[in-house]
C-alpha atoms as a PDB file:
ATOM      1  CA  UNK A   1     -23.670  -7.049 -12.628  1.00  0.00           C
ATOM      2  CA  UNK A   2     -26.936  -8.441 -14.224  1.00  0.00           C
ATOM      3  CA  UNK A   3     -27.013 -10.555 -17.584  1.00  0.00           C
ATOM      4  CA  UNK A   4     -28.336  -7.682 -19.354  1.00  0.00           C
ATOM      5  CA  UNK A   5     -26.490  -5.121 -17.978  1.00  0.00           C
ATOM      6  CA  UNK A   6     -23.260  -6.887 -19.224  1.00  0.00           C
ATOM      7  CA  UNK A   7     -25.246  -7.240 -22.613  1.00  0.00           C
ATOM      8  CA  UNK A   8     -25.835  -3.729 -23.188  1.00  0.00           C
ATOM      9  CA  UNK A   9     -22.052  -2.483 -21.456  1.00  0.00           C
ATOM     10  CA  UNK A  10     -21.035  -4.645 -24.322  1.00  0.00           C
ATOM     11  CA  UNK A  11     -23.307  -2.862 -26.875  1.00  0.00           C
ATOM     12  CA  UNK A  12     -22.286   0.228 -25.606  1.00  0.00           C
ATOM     13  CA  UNK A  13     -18.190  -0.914 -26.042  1.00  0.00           C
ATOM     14  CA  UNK A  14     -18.946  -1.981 -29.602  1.00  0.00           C
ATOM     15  CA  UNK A  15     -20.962   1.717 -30.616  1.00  0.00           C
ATOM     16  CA  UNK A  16     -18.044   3.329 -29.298  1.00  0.00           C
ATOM     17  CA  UNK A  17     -15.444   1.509 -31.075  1.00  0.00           C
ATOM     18  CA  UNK A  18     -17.658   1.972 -34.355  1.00  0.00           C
ATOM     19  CA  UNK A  19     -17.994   5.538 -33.562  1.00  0.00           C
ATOM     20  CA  UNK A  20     -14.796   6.277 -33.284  1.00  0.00           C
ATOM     21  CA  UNK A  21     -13.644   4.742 -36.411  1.00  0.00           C
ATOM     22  CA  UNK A  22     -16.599   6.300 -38.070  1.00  0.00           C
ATOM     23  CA  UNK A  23     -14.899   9.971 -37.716  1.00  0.00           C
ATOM     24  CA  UNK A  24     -11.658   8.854 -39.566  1.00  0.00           C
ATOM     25  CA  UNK A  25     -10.617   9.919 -43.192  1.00  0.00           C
ATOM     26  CA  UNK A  26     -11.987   7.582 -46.054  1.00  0.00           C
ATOM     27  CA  UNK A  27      -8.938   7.408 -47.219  1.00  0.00           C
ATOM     28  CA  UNK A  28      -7.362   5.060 -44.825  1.00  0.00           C
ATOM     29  CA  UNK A  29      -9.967   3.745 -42.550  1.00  0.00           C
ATOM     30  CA  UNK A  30     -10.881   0.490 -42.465  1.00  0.00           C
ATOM     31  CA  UNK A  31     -13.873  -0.293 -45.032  1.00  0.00           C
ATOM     32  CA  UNK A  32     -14.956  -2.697 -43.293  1.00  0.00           C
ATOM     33  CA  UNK A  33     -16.242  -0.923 -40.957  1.00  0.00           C
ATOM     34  CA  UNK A  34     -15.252  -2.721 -38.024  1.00  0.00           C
ATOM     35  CA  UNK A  35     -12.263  -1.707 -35.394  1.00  0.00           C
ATOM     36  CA  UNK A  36      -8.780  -2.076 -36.298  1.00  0.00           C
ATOM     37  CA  UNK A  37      -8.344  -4.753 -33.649  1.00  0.00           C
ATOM     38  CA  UNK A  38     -11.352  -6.633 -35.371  1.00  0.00           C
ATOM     39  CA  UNK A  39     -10.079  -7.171 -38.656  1.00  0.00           C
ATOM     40  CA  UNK A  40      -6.196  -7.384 -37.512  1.00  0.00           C
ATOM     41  CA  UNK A  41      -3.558  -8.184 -35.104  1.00  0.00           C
ATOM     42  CA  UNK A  42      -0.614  -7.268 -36.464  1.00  0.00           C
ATOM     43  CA  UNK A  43       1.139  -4.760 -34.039  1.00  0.00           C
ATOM     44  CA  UNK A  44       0.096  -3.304 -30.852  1.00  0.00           C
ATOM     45  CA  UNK A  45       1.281  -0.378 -29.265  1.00  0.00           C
ATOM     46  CA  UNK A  46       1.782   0.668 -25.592  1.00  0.00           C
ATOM     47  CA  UNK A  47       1.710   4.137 -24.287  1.00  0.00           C
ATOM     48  CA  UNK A  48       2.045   4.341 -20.756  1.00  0.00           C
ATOM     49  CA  UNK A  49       4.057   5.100 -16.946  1.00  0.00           C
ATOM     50  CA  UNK A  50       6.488   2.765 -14.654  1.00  0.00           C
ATOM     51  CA  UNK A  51       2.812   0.969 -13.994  1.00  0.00           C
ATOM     52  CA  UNK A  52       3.546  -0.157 -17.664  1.00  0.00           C
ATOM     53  CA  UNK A  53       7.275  -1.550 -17.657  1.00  0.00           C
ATOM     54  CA  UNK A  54       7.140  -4.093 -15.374  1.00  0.00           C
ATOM     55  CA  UNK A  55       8.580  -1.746 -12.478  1.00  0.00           C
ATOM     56  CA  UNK A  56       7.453  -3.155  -8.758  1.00  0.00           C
ATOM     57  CA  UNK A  57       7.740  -6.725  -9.966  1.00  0.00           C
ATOM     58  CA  UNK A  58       9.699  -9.564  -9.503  1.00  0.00           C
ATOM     59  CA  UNK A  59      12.923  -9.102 -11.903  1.00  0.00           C
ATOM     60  CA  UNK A  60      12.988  -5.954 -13.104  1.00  0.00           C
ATOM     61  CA  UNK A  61      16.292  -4.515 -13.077  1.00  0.00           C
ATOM     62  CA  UNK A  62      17.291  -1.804 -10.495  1.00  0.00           C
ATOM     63  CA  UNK A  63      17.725   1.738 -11.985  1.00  0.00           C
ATOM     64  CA  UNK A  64      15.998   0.805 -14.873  1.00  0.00           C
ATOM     65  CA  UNK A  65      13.515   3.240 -16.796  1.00  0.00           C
ATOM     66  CA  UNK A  66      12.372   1.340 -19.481  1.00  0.00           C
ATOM     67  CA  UNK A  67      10.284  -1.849 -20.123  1.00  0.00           C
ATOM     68  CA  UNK A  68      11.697  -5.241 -18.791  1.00  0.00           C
ATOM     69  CA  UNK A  69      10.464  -8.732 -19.352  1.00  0.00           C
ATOM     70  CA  UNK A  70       9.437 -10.251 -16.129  1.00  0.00           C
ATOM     71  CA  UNK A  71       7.408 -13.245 -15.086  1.00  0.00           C
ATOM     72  CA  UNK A  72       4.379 -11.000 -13.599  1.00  0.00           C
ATOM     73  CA  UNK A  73       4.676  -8.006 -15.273  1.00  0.00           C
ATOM     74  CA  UNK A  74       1.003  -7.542 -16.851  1.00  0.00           C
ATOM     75  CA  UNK A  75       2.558  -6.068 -20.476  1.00  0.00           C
ATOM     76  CA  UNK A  76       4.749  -9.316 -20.581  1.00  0.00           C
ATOM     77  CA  UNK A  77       2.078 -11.377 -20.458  1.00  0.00           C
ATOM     78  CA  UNK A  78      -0.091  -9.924 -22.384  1.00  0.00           C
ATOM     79  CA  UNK A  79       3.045  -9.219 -24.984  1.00  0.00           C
ATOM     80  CA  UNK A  80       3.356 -13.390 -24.998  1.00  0.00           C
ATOM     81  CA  UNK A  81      -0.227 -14.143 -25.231  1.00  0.00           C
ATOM     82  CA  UNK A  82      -0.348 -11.284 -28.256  1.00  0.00           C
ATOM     83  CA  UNK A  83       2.228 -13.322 -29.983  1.00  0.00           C
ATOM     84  CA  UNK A  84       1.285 -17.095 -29.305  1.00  0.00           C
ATOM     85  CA  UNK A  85      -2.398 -16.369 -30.246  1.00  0.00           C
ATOM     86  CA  UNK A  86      -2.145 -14.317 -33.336  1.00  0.00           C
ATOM     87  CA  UNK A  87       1.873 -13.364 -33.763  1.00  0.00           C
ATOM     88  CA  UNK A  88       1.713 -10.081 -32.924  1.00  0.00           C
ATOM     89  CA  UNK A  89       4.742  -7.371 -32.140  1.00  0.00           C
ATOM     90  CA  UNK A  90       3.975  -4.873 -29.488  1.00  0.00           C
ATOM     91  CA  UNK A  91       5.934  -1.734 -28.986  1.00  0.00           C
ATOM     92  CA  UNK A  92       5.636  -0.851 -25.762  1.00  0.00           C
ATOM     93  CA  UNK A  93       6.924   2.433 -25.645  1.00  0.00           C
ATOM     94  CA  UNK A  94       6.308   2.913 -21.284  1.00  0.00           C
ATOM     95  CA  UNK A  95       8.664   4.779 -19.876  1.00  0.00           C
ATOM     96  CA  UNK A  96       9.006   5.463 -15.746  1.00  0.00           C
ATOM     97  CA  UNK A  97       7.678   8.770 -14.671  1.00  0.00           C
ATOM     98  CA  UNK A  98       6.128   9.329 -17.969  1.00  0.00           C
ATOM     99  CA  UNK A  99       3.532  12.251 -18.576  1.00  0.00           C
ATOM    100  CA  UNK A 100       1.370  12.359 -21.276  1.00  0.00           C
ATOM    101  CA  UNK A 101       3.153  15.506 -22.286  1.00  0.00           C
ATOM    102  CA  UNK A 102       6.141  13.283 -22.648  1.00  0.00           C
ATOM    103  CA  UNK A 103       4.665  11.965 -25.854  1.00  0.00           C
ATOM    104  CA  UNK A 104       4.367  15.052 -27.242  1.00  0.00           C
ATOM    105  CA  UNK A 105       6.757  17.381 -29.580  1.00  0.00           C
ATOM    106  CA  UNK A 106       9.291  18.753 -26.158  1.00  0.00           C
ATOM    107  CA  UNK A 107       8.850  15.438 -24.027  1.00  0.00           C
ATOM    108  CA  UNK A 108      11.878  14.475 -21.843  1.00  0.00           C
ATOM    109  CA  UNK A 109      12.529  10.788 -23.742  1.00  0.00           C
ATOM    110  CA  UNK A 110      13.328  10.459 -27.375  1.00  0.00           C
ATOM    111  CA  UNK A 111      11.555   6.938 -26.807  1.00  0.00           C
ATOM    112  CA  UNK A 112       8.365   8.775 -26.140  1.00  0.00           C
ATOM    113  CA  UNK A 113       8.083  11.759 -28.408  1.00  0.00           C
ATOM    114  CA  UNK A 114       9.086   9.634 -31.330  1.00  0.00           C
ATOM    115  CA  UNK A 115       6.223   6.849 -30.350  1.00  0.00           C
ATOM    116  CA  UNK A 116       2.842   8.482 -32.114  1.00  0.00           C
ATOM    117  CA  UNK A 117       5.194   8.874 -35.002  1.00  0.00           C
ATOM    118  CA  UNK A 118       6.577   5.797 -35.544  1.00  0.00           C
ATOM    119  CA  UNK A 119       3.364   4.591 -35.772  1.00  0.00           C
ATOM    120  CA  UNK A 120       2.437   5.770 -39.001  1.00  0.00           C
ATOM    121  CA  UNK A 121       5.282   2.726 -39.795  1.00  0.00           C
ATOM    122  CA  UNK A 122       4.118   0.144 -37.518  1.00  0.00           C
ATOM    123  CA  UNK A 123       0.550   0.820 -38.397  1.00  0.00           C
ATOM    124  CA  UNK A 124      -0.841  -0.623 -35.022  1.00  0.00           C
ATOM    125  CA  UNK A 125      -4.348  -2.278 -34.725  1.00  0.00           C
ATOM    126  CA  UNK A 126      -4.230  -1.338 -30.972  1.00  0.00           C
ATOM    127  CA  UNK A 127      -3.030   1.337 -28.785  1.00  0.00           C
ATOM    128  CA  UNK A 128      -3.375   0.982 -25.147  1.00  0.00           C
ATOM    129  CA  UNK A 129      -2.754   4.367 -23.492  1.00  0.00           C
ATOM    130  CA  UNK A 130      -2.309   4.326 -19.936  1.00  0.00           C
ATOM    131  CA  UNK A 131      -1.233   7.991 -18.510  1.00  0.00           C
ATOM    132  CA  UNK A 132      -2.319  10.258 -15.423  1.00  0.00           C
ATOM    133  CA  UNK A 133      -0.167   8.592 -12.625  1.00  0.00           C
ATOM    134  CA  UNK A 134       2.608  10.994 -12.688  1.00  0.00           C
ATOM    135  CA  UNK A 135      -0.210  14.266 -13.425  1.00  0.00           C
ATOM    136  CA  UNK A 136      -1.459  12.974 -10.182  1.00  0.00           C
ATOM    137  CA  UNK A 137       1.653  12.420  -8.299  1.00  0.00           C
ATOM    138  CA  UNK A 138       3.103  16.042  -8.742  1.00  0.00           C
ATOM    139  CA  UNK A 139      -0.597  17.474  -8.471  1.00  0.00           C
ATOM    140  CA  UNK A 140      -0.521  18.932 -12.282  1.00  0.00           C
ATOM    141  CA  UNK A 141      -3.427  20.558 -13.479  1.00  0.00           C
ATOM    142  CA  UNK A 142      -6.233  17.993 -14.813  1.00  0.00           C
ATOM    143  CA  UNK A 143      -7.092  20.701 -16.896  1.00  0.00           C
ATOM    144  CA  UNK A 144      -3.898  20.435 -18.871  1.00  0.00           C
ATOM    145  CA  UNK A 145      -3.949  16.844 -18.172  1.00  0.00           C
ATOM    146  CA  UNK A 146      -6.810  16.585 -20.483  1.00  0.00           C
ATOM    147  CA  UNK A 147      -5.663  18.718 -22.889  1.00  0.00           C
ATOM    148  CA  UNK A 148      -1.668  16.810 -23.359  1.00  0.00           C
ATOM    149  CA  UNK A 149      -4.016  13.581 -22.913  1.00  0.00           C
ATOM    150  CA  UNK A 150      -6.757  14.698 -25.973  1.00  0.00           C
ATOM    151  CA  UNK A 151      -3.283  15.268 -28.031  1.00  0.00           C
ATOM    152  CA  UNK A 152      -1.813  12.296 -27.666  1.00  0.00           C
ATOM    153  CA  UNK A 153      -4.850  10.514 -29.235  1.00  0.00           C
ATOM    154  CA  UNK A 154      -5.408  12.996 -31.695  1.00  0.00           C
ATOM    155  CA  UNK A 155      -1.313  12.233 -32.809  1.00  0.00           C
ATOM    156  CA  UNK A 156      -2.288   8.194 -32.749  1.00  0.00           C
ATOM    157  CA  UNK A 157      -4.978   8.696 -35.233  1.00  0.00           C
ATOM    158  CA  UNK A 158      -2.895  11.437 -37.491  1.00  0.00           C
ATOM    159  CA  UNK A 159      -0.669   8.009 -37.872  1.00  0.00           C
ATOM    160  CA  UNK A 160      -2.939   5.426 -37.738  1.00  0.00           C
ATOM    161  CA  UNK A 161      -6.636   6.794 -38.676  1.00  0.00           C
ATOM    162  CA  UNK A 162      -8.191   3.151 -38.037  1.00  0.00           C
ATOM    163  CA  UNK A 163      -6.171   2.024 -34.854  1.00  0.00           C
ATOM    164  CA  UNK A 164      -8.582   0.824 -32.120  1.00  0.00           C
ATOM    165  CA  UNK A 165      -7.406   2.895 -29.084  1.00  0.00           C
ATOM    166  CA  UNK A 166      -8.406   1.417 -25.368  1.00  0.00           C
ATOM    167  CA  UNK A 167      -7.315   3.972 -22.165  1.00  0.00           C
ATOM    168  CA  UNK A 168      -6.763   2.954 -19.262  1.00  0.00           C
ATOM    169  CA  UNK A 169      -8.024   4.117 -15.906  1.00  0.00           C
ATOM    170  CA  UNK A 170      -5.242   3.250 -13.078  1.00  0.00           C
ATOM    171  CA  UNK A 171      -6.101   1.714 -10.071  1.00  0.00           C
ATOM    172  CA  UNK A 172      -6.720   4.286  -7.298  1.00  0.00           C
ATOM    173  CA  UNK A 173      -3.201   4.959  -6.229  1.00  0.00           C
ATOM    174  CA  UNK A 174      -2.567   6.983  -2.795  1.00  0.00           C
ATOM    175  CA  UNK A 175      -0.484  10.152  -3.267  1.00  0.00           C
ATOM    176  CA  UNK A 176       2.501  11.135  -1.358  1.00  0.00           C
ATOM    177  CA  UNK A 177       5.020  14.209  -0.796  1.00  0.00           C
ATOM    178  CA  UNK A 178       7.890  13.225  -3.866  1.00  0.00           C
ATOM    179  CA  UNK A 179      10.950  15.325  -4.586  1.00  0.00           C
ATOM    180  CA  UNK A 180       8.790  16.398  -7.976  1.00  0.00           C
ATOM    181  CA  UNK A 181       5.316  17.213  -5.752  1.00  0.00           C
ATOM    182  CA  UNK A 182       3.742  19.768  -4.341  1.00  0.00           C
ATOM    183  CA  UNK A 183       3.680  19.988  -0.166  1.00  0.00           C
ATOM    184  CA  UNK A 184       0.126  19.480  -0.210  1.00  0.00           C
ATOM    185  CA  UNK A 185      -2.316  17.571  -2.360  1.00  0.00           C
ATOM    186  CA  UNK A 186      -4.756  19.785  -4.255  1.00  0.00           C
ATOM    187  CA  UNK A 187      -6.324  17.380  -6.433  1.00  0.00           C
ATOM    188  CA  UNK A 188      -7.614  13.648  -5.873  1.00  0.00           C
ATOM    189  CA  UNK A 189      -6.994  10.851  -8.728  1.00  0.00           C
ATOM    190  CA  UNK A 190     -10.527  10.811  -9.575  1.00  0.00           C
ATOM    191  CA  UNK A 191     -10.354  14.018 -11.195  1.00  0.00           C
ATOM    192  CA  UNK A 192      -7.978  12.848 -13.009  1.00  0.00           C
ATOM    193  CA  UNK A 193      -9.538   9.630 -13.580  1.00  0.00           C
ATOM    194  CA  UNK A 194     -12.706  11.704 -14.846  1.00  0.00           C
ATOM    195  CA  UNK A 195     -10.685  13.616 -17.316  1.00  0.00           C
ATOM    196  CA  UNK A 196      -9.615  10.074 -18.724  1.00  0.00           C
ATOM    197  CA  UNK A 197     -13.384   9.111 -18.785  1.00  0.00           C
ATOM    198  CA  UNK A 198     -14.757  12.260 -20.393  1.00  0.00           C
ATOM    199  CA  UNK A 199     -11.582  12.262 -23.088  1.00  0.00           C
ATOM    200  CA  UNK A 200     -12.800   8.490 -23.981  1.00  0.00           C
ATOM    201  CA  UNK A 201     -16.417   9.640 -24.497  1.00  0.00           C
ATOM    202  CA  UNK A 202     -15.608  12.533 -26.648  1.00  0.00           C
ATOM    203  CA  UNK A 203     -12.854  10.959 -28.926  1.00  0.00           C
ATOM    204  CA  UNK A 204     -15.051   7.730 -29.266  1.00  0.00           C
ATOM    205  CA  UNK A 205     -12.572   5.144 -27.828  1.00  0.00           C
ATOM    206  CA  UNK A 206     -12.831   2.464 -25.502  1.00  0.00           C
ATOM    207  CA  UNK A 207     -11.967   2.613 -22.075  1.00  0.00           C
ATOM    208  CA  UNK A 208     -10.919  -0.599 -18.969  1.00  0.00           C
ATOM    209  CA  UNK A 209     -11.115   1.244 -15.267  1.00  0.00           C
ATOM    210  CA  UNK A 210      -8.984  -0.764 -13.141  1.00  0.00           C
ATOM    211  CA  UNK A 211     -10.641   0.635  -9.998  1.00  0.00           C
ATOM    212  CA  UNK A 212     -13.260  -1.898 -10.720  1.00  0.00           C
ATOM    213  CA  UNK A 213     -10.807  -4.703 -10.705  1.00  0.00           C
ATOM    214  CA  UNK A 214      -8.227  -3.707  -7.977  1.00  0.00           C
ATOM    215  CA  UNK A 215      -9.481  -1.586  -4.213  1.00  0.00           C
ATOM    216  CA  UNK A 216      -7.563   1.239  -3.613  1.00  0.00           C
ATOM    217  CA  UNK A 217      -4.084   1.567  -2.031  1.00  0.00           C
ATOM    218  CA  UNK A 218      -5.578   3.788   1.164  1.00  0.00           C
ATOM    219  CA  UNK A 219      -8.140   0.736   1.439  1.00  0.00           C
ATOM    220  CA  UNK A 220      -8.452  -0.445   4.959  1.00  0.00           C
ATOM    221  CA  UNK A 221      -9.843  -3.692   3.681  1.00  0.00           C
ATOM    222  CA  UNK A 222      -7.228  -4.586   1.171  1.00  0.00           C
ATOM    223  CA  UNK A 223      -6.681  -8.378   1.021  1.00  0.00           C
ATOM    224  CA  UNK A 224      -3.872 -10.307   1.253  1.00  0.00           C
ATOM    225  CA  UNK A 225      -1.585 -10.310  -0.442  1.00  0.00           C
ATOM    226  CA  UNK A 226      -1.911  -6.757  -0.993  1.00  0.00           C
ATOM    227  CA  UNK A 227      -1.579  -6.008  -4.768  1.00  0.00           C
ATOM    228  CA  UNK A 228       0.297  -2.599  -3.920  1.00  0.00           C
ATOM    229  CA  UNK A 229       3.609  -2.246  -3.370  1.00  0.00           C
ATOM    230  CA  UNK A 230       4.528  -0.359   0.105  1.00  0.00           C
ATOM    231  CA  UNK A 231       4.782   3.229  -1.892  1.00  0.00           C
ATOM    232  CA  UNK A 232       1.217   2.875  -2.603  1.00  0.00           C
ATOM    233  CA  UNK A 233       1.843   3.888  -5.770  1.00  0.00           C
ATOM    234  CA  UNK A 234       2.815   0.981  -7.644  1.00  0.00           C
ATOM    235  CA  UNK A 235       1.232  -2.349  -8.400  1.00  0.00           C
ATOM    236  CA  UNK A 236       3.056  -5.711  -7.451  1.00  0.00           C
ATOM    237  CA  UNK A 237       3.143  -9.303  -8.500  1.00  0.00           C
ATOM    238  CA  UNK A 238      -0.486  -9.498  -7.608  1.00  0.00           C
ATOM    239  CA  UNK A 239      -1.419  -6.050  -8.710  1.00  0.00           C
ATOM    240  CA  UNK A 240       0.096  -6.519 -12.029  1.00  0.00           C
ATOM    241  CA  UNK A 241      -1.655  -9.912 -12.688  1.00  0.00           C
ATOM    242  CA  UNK A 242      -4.937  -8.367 -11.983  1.00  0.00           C
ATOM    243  CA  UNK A 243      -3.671  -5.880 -14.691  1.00  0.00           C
ATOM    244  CA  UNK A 244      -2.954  -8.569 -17.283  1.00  0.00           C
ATOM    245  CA  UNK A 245      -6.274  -9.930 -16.616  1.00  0.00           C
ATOM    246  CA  UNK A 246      -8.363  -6.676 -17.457  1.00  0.00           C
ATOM    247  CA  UNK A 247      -6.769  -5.716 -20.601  1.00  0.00           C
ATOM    248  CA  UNK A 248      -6.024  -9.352 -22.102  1.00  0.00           C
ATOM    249  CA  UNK A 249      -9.949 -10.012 -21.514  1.00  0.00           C
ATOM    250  CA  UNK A 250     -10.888  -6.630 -22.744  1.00  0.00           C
ATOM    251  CA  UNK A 251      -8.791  -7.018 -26.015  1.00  0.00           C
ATOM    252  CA  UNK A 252      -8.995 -11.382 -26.211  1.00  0.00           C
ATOM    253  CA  UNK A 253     -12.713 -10.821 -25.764  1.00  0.00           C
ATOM    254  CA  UNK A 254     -13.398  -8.163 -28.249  1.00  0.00           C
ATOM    255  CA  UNK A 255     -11.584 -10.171 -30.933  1.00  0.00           C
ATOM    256  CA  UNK A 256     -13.528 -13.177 -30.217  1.00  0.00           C
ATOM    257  CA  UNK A 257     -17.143 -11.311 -31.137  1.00  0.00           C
ATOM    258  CA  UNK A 258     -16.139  -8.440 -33.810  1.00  0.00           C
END
């Protein structure tokens, strides 16, 4: 990418973030005007699927649904960078197989329909929401997709009005027959990675596509190591440290220039 172009995708980041805050009630949005994540770094807050828990990595327990610490697991790295730079908690409220109609009112996991809600206590200067694996996997519609997705953000800022909210874009995973899917695919991940773009445009929050930082599973060219696991599904080691390195530069590099 050019100098300038990186200049203005910058620009762009910081209008949206702006924008986004700029549609909040008075009442309890920042009057600074600057993004949550600008003026603090209190709590964080993670919304997200088994690509979120530390699942496919080196020492996460067997059977286990819920986020583990392990040494290359992306959120506990970035969880112990949070904390050494600036002390911040993170919630990370991932949960394996996790839909974004799982954080909603009905969801399968009282971890995840209780997260957007809890926040109004936590208060969290940044959610990172990273959903549409599982959509994809048993071939639900993007329509509806879209619409669980566009709730979910809509519940984060009934909490937290001010919160700076980044979404996430998977890596282009490669989908396969699962006791949950469909016999055929109808629908490729970049619909549903479209729906994910076009809900961050519309609700004014930012946005990190790892597609631009990891090739996809079905790539003949993949290097080596490979960053997938052999389901094609999940990211390893190496997938999840390419992980860590998008979102702790997206949010270390955002606090550095608000």
């Amino acid at each position: 990418m050019k100098l300038r172009a990186k200049y203005a995708a910058v620009t762009l980041l910081l209008a949206g973030l702006t924008a986004g805050i700029g549609t909040v009630p008075s009442a309890q949005a920042d009057t600074s005007g600057k993004p949550a994540w600008c003026t603090g770094h209190a709590n964080v807050s993670i919304l997200g699927t088994s690509a979120d828990t530390g699942y496919g990595t080196t020492g996460y327990p067997a059977g286990r649904e819920l986020p583990a610490p392990t040494p290359y697991g992306w959120t506990t790295k970035f969880t112990n960078d949070l904390h050494s730079e600036w002390g911040t908690k993170v919630d990370n409220r991932a949960h394996n197989g996790a839909m974004a109609s799982d954080f909603l009112p009905g969801g399968r996991w009282s971890d995840t329909t209780s997260a957007t809600a809890d926040m109004a206590g936590s208060q969290p200067d940044l959610v990172v929401i990273d959903l549409g694996g599982n959509e994809f996997l048993i071939q639900k519609d993007p329509a509806q997709f879209a619409a669980d997705f566009a709730k979910v953000i809509d519940n984060v800022r009934a909490a937290r009005p001010d919160a700076t909210i980044l979404l996430s874009i998977y890596a282009e995973l490669k989908w396969a027959k699962t006791p949950s899917s469909p016999a055929t695919q109808t629908h490729t991940w970049s619909e549903y990675a479209a729906k994910i773009h076009s809900t961050a445009v519309d609700k004014g929050v930012a946005l990190v596509d790892l597609r631009q930082y990891i090739p996809p599973a079905a790539s003949a060219t993949l290097p080596s190591p490979s960053p997938w696991l052999s389901d094609n599904m999940h990211l390893n080691d190496a997938g999840n440290l390419a992980e860590y390195g998008a979102y702790w530069g997206w949010a270390s590099s955002i606090a550095s220039i608000c």
